[in-house]
N, C-alpha and C. Protein backbone atom coordinates (compact mmCIF):
# COMPACT_ATOMS: atom_id res chain seq x y z
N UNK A 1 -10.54 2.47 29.14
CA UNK A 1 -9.72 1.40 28.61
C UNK A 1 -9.53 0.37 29.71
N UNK A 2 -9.71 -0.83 29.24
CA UNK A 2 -9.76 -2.27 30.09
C UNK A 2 -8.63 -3.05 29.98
N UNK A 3 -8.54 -4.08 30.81
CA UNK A 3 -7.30 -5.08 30.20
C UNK A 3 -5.89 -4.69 30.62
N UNK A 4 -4.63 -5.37 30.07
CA UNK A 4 -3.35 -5.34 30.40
C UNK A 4 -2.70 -4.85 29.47
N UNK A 5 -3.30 -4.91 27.95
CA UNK A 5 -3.03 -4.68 27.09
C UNK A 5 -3.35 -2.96 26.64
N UNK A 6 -4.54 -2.49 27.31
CA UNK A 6 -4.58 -1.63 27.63
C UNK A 6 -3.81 -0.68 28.48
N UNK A 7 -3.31 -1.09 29.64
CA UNK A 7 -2.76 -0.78 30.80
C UNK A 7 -1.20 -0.48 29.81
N UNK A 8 -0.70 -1.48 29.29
CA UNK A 8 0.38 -1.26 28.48
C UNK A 8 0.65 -0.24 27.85
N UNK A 9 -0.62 0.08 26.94
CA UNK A 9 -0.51 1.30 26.24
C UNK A 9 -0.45 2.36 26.35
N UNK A 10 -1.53 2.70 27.80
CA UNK A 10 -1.05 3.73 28.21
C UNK A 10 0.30 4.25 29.01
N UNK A 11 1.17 3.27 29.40
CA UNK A 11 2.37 3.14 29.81
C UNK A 11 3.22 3.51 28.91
N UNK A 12 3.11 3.78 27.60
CA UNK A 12 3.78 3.66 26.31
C UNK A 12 3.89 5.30 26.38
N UNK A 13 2.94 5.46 26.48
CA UNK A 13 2.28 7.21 26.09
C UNK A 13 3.14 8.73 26.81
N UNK A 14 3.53 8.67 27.48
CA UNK A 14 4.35 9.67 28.59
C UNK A 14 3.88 10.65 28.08
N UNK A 15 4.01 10.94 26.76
CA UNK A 15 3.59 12.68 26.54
C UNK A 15 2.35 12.97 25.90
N UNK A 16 1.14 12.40 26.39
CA UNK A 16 0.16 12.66 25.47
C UNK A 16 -0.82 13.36 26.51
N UNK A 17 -0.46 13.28 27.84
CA UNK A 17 -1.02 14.17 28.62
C UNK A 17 -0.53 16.02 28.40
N UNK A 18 0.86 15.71 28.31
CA UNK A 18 1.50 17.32 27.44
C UNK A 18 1.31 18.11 26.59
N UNK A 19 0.92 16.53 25.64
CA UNK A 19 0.70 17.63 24.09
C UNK A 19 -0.69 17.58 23.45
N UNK A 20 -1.16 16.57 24.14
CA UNK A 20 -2.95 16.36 23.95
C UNK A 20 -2.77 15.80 22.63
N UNK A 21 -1.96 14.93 21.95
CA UNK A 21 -1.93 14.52 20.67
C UNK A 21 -0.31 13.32 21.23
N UNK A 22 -1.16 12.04 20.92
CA UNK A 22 -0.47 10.88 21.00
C UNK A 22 0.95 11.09 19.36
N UNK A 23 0.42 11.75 18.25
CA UNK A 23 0.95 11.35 16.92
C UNK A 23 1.98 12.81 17.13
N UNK A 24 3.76 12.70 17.30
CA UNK A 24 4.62 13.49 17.08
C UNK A 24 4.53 14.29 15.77
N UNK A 25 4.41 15.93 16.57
CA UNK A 25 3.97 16.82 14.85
C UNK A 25 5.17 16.32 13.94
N UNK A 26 6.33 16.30 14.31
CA UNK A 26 7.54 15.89 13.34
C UNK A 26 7.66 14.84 12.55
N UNK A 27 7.49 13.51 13.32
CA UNK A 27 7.14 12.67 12.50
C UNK A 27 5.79 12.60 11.62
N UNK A 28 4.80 13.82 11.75
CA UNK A 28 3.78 14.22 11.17
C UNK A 28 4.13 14.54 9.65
N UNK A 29 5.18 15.69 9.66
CA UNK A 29 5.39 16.70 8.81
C UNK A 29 6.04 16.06 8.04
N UNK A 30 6.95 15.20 8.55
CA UNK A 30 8.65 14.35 7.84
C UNK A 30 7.17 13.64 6.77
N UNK A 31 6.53 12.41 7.43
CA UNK A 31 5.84 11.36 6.84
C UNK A 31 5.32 12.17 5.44
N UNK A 32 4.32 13.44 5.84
CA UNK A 32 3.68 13.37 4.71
C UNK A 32 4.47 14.32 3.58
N UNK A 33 5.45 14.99 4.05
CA UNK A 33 6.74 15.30 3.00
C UNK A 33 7.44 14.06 1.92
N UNK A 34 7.72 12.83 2.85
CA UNK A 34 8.13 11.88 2.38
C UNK A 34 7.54 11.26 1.49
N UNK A 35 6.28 11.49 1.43
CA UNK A 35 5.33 10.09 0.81
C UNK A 35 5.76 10.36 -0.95
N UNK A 36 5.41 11.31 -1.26
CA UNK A 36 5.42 11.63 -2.96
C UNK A 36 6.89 11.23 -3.46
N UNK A 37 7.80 11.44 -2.73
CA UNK A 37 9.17 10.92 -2.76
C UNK A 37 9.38 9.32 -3.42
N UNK A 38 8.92 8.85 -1.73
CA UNK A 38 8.57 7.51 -1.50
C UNK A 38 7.91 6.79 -3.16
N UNK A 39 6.98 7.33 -3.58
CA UNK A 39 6.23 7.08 -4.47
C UNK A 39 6.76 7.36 -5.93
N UNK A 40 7.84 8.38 -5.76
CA UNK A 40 8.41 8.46 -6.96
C UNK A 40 9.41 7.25 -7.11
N UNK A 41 9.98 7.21 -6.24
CA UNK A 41 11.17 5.80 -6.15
C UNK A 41 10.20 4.45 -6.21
N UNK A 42 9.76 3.83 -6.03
CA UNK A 42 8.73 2.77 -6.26
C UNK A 42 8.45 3.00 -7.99
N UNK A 43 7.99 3.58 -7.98
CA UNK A 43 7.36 3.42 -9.60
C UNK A 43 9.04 3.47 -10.53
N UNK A 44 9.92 4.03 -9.90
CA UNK A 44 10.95 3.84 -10.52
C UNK A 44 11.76 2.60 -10.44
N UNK A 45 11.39 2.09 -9.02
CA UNK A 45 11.73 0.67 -9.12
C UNK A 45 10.72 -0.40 -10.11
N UNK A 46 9.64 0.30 -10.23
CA UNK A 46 8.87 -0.82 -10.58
C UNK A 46 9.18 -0.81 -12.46
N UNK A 47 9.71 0.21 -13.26
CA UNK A 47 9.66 0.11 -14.17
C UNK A 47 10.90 -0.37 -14.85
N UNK A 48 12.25 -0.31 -13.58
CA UNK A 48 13.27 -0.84 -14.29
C UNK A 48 13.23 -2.19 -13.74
N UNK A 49 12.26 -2.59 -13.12
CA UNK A 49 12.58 -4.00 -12.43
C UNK A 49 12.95 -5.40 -13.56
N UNK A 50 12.48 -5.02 -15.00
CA UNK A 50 12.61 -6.00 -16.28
C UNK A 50 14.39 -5.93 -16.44
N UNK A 51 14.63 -5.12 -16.58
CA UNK A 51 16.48 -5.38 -17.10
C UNK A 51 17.25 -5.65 -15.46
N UNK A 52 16.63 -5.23 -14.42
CA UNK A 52 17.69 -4.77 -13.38
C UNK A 52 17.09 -5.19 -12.32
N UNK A 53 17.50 -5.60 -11.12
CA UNK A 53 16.82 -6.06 -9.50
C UNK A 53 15.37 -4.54 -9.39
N UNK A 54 14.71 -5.30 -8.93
CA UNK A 54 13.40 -4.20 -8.55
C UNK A 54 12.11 -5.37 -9.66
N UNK A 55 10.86 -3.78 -9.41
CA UNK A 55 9.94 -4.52 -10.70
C UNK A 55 8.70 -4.64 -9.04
N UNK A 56 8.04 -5.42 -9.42
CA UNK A 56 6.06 -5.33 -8.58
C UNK A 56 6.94 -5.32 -6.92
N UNK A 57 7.35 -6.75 -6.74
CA UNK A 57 7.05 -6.63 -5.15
C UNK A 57 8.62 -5.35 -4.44
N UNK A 58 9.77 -5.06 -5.31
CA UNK A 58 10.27 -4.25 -4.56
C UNK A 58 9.45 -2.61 -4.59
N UNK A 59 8.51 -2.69 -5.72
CA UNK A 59 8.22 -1.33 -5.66
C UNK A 59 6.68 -1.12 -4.27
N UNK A 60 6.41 -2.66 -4.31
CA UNK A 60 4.81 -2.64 -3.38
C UNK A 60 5.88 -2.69 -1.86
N UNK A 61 6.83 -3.27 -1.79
CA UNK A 61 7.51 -3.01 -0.25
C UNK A 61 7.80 -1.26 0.09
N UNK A 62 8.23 -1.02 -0.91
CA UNK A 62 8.92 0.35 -0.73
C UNK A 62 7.38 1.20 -0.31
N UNK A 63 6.47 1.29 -1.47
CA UNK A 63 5.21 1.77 -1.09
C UNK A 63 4.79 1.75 0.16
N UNK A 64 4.90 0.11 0.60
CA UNK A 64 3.88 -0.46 1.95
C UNK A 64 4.83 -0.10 3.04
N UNK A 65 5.98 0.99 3.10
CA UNK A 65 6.35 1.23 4.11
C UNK A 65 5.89 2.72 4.19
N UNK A 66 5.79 3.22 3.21
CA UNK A 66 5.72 4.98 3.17
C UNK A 66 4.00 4.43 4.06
N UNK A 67 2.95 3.78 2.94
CA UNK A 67 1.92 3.56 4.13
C UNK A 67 1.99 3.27 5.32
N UNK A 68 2.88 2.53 5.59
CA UNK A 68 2.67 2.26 7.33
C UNK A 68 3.52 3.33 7.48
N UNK A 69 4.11 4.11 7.75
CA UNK A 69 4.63 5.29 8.22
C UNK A 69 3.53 6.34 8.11
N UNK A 70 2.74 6.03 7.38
CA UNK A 70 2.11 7.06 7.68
C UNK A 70 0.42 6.86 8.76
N UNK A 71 0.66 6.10 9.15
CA UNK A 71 -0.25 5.21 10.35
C UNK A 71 0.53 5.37 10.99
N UNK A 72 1.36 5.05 10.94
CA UNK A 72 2.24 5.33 12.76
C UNK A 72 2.72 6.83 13.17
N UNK A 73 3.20 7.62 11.97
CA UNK A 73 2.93 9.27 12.40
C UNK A 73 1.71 9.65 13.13
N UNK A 74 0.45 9.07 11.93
CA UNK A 74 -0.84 10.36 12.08
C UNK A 74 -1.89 9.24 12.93
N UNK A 75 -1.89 7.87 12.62
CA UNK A 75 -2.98 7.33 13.59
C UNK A 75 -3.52 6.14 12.63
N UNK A 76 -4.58 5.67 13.00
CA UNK A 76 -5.41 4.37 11.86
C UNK A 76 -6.26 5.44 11.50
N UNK A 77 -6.79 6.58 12.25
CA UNK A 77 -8.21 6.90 11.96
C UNK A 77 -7.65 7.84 10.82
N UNK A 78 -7.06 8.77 10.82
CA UNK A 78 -6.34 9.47 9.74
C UNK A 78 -6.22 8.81 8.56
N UNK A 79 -4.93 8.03 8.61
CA UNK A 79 -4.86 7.44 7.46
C UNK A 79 -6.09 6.59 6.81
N UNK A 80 -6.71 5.98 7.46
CA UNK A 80 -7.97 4.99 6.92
C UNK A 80 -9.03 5.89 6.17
N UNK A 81 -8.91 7.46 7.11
CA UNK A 81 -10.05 8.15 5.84
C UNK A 81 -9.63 8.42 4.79
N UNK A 82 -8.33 8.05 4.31
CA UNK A 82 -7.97 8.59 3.40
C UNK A 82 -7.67 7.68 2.01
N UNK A 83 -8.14 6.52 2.58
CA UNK A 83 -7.69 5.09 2.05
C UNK A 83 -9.53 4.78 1.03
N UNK A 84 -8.95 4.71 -0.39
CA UNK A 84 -9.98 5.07 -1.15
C UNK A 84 -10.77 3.98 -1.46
N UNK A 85 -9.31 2.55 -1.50
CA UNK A 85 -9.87 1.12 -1.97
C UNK A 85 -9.64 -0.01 -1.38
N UNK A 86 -11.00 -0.81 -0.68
CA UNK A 86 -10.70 -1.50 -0.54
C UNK A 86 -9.60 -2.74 -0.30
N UNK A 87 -9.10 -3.44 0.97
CA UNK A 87 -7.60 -3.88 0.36
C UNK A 87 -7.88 -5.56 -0.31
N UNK A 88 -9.23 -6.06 0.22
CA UNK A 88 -9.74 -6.66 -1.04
C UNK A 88 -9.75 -7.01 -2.08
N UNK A 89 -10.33 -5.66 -2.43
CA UNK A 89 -10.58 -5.11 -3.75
C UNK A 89 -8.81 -5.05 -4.42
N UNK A 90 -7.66 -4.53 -4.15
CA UNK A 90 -6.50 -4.08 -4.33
C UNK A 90 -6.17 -6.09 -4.70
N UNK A 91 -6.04 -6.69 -3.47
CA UNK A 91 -5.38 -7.92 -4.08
C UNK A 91 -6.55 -8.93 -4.70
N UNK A 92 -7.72 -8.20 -5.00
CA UNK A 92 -7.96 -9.08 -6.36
C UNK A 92 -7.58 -8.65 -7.42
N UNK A 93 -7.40 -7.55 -7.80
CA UNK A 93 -7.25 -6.49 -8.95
C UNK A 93 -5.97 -7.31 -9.50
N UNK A 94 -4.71 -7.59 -8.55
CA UNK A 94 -3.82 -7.96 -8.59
C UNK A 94 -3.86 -9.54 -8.79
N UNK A 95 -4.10 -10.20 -8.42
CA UNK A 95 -4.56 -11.54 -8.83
C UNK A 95 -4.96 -11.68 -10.53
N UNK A 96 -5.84 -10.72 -10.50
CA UNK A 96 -6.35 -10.77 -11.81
C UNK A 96 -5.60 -10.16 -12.82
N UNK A 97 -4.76 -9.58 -12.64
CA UNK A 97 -3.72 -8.34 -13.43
C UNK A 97 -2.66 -9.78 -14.01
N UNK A 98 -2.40 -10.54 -12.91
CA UNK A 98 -0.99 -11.63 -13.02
C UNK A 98 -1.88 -12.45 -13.70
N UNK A 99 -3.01 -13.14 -13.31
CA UNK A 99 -3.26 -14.33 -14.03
C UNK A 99 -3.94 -13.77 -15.43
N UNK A 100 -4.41 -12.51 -15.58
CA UNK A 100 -4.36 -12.44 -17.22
C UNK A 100 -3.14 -12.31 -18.04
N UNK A 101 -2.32 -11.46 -17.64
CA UNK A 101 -0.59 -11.65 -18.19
C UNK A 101 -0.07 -13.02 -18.60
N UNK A 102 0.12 -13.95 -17.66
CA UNK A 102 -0.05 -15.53 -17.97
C UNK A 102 -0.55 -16.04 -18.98
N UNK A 103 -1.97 -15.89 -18.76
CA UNK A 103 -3.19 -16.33 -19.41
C UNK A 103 -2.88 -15.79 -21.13
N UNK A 104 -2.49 -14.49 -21.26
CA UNK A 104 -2.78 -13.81 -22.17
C UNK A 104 -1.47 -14.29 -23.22
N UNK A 105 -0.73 -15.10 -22.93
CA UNK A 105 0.60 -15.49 -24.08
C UNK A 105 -0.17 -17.03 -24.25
N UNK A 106 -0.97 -17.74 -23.66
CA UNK A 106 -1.58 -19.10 -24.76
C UNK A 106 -2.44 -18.27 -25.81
N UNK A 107 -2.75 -17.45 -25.66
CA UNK A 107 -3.61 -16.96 -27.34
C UNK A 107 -3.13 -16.46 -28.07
N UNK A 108 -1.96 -16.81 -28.21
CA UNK A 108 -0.61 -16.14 -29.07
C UNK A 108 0.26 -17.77 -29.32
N UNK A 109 -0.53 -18.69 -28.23
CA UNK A 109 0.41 -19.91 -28.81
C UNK A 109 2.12 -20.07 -27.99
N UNK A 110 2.12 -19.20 -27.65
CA UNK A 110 3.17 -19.40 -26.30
C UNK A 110 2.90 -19.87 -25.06
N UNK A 111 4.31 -20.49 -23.86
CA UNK A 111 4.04 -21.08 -22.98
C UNK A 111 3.27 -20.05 -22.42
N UNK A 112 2.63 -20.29 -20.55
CA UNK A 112 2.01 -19.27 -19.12
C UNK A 112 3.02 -18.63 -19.19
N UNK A 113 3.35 -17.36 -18.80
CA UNK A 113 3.98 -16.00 -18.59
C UNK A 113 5.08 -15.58 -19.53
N UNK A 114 5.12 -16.17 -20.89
CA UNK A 114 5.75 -15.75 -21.91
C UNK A 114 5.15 -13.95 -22.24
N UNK A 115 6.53 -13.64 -21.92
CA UNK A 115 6.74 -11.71 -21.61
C UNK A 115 6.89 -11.73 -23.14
N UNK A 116 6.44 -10.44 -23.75
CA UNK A 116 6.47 -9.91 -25.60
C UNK A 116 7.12 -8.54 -24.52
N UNK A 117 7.95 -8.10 -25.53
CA UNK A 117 8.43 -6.67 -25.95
C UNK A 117 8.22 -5.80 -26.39
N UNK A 118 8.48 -4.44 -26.72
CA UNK A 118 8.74 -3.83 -27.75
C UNK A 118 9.12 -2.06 -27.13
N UNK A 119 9.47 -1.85 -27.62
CA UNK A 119 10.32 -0.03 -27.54
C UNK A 119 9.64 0.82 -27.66
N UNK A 120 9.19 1.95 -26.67
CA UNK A 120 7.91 2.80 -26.67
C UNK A 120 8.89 4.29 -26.63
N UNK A 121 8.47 5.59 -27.46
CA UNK A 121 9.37 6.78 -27.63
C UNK A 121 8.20 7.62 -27.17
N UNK A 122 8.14 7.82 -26.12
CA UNK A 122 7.25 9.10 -25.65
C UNK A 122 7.93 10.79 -25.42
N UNK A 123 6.89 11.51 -25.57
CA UNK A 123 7.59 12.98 -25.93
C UNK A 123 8.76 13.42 -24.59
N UNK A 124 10.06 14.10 -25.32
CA UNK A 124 10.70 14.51 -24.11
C UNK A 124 10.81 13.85 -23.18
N UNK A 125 10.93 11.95 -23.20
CA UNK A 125 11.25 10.88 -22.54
C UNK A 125 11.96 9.92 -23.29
N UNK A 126 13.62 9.46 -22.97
CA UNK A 126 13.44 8.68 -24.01
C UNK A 126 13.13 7.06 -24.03
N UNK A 127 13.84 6.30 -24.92
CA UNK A 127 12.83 5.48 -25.67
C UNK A 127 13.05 4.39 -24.70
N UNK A 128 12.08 3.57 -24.36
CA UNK A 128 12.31 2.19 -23.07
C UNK A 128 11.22 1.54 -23.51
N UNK A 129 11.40 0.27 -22.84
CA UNK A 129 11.27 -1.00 -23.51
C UNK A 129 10.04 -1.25 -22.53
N UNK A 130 8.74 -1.66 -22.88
CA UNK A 130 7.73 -1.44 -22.15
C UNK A 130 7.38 -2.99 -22.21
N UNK A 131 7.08 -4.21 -21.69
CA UNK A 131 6.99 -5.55 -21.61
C UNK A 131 5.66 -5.44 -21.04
N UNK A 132 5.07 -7.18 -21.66
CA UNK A 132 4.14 -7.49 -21.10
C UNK A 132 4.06 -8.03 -19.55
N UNK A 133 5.14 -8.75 -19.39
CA UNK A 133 5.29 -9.07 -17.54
C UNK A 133 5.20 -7.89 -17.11
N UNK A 134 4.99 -6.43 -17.29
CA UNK A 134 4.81 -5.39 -16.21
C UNK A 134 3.20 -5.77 -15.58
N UNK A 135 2.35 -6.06 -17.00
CA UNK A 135 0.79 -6.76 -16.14
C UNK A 135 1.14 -7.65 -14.97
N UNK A 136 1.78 -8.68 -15.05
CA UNK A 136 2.25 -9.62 -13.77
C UNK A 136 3.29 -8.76 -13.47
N UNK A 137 3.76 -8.00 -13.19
CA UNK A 137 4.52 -7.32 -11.84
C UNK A 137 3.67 -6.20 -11.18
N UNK A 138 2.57 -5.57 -12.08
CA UNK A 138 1.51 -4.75 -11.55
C UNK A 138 0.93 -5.37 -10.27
N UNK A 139 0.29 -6.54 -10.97
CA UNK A 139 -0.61 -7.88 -10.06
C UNK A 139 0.64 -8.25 -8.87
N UNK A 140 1.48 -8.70 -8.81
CA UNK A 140 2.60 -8.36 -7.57
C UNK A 140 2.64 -7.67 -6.63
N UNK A 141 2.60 -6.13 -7.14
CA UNK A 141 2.42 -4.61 -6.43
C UNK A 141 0.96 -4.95 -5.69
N UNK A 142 -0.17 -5.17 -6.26
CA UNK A 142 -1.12 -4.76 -6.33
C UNK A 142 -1.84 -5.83 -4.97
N UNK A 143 -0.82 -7.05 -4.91
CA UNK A 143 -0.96 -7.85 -4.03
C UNK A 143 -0.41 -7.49 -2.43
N UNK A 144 0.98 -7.36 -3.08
CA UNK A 144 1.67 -7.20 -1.95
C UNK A 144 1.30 -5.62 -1.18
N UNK A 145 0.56 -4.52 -1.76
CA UNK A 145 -0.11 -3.52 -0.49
C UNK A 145 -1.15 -3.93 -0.41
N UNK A 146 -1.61 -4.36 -1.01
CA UNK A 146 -3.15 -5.20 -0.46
C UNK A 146 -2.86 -5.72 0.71
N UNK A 147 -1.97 -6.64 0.31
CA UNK A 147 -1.64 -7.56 1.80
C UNK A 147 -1.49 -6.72 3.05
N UNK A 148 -0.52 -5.91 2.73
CA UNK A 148 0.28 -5.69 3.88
C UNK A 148 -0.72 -4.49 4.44
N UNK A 149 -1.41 -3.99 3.96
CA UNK A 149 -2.68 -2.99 4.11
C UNK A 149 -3.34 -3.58 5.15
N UNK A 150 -4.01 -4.79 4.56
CA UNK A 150 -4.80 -5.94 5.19
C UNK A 150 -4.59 -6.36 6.70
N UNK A 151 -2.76 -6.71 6.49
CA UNK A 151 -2.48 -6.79 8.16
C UNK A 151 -2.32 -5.73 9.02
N UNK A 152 -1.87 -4.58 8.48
CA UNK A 152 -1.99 -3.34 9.39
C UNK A 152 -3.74 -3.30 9.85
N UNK A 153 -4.30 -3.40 8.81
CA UNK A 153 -5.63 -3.29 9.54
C UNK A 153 -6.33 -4.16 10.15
N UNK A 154 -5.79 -5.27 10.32
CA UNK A 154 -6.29 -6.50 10.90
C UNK A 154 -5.28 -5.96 12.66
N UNK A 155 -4.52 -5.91 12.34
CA UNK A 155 -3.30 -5.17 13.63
C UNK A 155 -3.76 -4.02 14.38
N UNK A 156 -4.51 -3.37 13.59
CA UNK A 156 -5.00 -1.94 14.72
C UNK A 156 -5.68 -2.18 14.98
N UNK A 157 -6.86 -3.29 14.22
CA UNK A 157 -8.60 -3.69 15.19
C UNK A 157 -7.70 -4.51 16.50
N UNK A 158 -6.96 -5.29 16.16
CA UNK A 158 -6.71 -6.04 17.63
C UNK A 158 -6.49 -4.95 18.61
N UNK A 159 -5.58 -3.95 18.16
CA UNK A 159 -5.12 -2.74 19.50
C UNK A 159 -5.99 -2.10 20.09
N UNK A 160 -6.95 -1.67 18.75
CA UNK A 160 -8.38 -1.11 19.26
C UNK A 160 -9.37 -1.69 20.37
N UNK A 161 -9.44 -2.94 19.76
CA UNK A 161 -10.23 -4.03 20.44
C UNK A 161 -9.67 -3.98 21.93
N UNK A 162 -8.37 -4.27 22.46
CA UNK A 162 -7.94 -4.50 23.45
C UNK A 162 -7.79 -3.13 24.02
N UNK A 163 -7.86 -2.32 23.64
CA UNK A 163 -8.08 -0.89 24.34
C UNK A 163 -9.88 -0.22 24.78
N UNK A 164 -10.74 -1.52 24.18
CA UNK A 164 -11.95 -1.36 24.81
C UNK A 164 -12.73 -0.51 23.85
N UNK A 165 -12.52 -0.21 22.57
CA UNK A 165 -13.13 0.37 21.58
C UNK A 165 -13.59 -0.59 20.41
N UNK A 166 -14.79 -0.40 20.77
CA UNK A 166 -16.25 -1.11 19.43
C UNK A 166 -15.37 -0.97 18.32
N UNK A 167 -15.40 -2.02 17.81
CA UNK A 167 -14.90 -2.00 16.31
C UNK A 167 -15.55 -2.96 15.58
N UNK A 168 -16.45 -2.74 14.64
CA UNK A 168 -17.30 -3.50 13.43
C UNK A 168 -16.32 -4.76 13.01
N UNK A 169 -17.21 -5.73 12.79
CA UNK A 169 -16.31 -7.25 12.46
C UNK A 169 -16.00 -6.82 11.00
N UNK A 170 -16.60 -6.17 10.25
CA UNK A 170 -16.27 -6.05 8.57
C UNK A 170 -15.63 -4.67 8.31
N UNK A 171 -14.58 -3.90 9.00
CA UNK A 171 -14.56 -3.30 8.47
C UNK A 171 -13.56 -2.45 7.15
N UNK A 172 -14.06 -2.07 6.50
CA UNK A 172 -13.71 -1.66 5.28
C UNK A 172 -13.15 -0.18 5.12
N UNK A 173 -12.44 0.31 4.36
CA UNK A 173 -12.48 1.75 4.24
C UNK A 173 -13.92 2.23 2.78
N UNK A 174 -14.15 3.21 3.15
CA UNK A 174 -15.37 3.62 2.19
C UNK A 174 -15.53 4.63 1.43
N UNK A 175 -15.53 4.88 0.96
CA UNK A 175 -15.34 5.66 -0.77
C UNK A 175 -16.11 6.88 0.53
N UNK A 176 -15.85 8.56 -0.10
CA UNK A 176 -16.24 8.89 0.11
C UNK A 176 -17.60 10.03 -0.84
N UNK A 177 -18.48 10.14 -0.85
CA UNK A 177 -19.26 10.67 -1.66
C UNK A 177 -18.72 12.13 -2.35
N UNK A 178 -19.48 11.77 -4.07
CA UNK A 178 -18.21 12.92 -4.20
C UNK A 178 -18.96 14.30 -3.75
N UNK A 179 -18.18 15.23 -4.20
CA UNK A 179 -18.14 16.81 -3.48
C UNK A 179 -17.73 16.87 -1.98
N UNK A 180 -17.34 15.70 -1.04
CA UNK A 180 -16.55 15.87 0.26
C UNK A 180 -15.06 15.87 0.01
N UNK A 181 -14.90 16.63 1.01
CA UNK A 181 -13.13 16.58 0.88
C UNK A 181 -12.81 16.05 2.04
């Protein structure tokens, strides 16, 4: 490792000569305990977000922290193998999710983002009101971890970089072929 920026980092480190592992097992264990949690509360924000505060971007913040927590427990290289799609790919999906929602109330003859209703009774759940703005609050979500995906990984090539490790100008996370785990 080269540089000042380098020199820094390893200044940071005190116990990684001790434990031969820079990433604290605790904050290891906590993170990936937390995540399904994390993930249950998000989608719960995201579905009452129509009557009540919440809905796309409080549920994509809440998400995009359980992700970066879990990069800063286990590492970039960890988490990145595990990272299935593109973040690209994620905030176009989302782009396209909002501007068809929009799009999709002029062929009905209503104004851009005119939300329709209606009351959905699924088994042993009861009955809630399922709207068309959840497409544009999906596209929200779908933006905002894209994004914030995007800068974490734009953020660890710089650390990488300045710690003297080759890092590809394009890089992507990559599907992995199936039958690997």
């Amino acid at each position: 490792m080269r540089g000042e920026g380098a020199r820094r980092m390893r200044a940071r480190l005190p116990d990684a000569g001790r434990s031969g592992d820079i990433h604290p097992l605790l904050l290891t264990v906590l993170t990936r305990m937390i995540l399904p949690l994390t993930l249950v509360v998000a989608l719960y924000m995201f579905l009452r977000g129509h009557n009540s505060p919440g809905g796309g971007f409080v549920a994509a913040l809440i998400t995009s922290v359980a992700l970066v927590m879990q990069y800063m427990a286990s590492g970039y290289t960890w988490a990145q193998e595990r990272q299935k799609i593109p973040y690209h790919t994620l905030i176009g999906l989302g782009v396209a999710s909002a501007a068809i929602t929009g799009i999709g109330a002029w062929f009905v003859g209503m104004p851009f983002l005119t939300s329709a209703y209606g009351y959905v009774k699924l088994p042993f759940i009861e009955e809630f009101e399922l709207a068309t703005a959840m497409g544009f609050d999906l596209g929200v979500y779908l933006c905002v971890v894209g994004a914030v995906m995007l800068a974490l990984n734009s953020l660890s090539r710089i650390a990488r970089m300045s710690a003297g490790v080759r890092v590809p100008s394009t890089e992507q996370p990559k599907a992995k072929p199936e039958g690997q785990h």
